[in-house]
C-alpha atoms as a PDB file:
ATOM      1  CA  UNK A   1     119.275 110.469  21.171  1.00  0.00           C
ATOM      2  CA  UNK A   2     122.050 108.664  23.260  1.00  0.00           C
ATOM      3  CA  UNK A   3     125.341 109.594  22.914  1.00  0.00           C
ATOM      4  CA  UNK A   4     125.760 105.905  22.795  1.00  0.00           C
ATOM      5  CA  UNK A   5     123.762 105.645  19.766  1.00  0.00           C
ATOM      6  CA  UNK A   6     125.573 104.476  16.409  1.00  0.00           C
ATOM      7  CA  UNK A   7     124.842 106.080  13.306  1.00  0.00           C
ATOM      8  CA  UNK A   8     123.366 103.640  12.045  1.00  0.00           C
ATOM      9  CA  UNK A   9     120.893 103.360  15.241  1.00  0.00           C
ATOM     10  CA  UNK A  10     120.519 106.750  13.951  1.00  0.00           C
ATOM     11  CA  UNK A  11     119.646 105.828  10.198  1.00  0.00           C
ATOM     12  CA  UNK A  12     117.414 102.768  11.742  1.00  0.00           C
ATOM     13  CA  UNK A  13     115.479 105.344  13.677  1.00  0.00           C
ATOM     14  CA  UNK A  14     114.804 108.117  10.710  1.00  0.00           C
ATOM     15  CA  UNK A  15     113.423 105.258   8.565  1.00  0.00           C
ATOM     16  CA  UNK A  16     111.153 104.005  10.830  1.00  0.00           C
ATOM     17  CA  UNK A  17     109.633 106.971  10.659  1.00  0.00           C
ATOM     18  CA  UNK A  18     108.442 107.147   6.660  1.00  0.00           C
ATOM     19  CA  UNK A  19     104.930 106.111   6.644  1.00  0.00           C
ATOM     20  CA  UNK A  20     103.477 103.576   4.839  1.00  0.00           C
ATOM     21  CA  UNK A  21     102.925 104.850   1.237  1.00  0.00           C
ATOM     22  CA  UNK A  22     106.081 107.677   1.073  1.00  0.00           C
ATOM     23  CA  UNK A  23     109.277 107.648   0.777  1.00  0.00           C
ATOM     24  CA  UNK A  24     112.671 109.233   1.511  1.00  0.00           C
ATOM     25  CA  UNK A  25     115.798 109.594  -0.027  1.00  0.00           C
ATOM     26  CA  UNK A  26     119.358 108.557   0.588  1.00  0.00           C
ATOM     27  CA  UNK A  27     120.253 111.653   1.579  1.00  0.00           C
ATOM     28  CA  UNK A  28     117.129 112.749   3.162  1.00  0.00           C
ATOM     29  CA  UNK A  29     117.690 109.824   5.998  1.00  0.00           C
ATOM     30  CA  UNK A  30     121.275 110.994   6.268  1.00  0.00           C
ATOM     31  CA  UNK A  31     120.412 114.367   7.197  1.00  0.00           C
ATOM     32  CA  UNK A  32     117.449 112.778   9.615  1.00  0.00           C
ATOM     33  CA  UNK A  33     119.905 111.167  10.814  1.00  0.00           C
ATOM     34  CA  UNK A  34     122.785 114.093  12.167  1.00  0.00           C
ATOM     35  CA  UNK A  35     124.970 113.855   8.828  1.00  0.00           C
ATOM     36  CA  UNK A  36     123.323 115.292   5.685  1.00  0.00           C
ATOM     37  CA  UNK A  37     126.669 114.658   3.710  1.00  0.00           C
ATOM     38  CA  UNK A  38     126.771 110.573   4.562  1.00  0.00           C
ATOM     39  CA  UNK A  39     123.737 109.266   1.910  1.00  0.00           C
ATOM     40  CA  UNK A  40     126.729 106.785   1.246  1.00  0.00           C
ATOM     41  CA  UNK A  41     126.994 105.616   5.016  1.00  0.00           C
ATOM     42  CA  UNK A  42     122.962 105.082   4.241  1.00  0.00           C
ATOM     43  CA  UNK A  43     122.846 102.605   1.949  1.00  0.00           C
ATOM     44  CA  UNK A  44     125.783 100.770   3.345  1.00  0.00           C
ATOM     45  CA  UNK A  45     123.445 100.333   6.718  1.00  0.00           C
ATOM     46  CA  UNK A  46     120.027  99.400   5.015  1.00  0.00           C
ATOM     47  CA  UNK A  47     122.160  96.534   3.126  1.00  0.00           C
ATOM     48  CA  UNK A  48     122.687  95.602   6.640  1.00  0.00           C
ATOM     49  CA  UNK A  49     119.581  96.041   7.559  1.00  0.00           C
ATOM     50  CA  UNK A  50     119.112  93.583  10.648  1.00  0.00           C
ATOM     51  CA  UNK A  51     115.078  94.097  10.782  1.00  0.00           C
ATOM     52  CA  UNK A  52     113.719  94.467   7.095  1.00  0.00           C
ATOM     53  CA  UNK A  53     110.428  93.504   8.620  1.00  0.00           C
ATOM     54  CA  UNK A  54     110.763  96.185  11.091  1.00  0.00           C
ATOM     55  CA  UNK A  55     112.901  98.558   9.746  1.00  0.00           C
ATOM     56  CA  UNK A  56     111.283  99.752   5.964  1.00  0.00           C
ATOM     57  CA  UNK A  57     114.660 100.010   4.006  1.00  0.00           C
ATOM     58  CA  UNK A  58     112.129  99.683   0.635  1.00  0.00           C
ATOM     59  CA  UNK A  59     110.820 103.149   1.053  1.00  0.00           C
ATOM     60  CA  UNK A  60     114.453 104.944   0.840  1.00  0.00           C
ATOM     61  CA  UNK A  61     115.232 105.493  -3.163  1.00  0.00           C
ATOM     62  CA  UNK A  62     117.618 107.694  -4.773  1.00  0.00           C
ATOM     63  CA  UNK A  63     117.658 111.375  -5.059  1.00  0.00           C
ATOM     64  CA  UNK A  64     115.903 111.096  -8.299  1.00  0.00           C
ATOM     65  CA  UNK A  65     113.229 108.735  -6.902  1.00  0.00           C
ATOM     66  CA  UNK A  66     114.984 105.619  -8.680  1.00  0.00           C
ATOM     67  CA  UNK A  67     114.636 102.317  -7.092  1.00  0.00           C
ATOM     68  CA  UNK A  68     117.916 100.550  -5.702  1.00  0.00           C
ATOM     69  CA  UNK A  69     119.110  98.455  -8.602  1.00  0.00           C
ATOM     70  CA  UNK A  70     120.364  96.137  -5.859  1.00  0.00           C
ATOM     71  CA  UNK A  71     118.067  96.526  -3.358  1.00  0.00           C
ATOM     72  CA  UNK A  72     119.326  93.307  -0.578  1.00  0.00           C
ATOM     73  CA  UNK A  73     116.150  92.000   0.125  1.00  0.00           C
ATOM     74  CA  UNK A  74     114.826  90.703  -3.256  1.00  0.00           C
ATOM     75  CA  UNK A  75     116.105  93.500  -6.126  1.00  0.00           C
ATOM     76  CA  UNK A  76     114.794  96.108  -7.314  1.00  0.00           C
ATOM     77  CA  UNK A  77     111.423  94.147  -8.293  1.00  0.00           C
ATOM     78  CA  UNK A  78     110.915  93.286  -4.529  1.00  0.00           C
ATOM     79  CA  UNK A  79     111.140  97.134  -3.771  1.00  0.00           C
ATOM     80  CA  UNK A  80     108.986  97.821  -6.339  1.00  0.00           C
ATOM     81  CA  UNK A  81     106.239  95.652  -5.114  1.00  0.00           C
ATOM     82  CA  UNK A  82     106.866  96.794  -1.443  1.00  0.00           C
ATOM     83  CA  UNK A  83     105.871 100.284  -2.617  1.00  0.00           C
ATOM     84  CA  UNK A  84     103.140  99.081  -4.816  1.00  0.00           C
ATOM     85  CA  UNK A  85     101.428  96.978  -1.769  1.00  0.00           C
ATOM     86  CA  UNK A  86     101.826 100.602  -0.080  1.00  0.00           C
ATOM     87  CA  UNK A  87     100.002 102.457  -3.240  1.00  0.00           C
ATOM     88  CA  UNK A  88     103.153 103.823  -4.197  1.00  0.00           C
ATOM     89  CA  UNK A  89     103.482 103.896  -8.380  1.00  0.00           C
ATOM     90  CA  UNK A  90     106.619 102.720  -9.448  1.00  0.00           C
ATOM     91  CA  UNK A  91     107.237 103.931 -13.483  1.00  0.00           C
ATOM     92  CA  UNK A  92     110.493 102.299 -15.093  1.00  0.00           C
ATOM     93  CA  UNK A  93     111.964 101.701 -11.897  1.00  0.00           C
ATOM     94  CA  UNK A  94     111.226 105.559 -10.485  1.00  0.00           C
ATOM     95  CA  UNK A  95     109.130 107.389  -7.685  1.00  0.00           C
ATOM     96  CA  UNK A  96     108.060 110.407  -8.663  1.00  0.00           C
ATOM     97  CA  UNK A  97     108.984 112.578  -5.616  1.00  0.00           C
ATOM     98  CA  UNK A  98     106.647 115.150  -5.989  1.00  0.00           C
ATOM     99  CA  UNK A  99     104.004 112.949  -5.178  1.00  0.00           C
ATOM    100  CA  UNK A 100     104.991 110.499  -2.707  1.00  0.00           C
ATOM    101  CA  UNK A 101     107.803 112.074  -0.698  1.00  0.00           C
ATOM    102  CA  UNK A 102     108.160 111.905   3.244  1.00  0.00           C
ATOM    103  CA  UNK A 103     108.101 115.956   3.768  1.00  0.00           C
ATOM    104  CA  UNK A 104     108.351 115.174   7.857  1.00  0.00           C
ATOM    105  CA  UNK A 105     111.720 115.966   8.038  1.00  0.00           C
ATOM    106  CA  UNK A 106     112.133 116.041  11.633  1.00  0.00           C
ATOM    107  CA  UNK A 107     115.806 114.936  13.493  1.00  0.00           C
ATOM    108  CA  UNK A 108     115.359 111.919  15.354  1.00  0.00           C
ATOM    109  CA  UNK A 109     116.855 113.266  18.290  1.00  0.00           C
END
């Protein structure tokens, strides 16, 4: 990566790289991304999000596997059907991890 790079470039880049049909967690991204301790700094970026198309901010969920509650692109029902349309099976608003998490954990650098 560029020194020039933002961290948020950074967070950009490490979701971009969940496939279709996992996901990743807050804190997963911010490690991905050079900072395991900013999960915070995570969600504040994917709310800003400036290519939802481009940039899959509906497969990051919470270290539990729970859904954002206010995801910015729809709600947590938008997210849900996002993963769905993936094959990903949403339960009361939960991923089970297990099963569908991005294990690639690779630094985008």
């Amino acid at each position: 990566m560029k020194q020039t790079d933002s961290f948020y470039d950074n967070i950009y880049r490490a979701v971009r790289q969940i496939p279709r049909g996992r996901v990743a967690t807050y804190g997963q991204i911010a490690a991905m991304a050079g900072n395991g301790n900013a999960a915070r700094a995570v969600g504040n970026a994917l709310h800003r999000n400036p290519t939802p198309g481009v940039i899959p901010c509906h497969r990051v969920v919470n270290a539990k596997g729970r859904l954002a509650p206010h995801f910015a692109f729809g709600g947590d029902e938008e997210q849900r059907r996002l993963l769905e349309a993936e094959g990903v099976a949403v339960h009361d608003h939960h991923v089970d991890l297990q099963r569908y998490q991005y294990r690639g954990e690779v630094p985008c650098k």
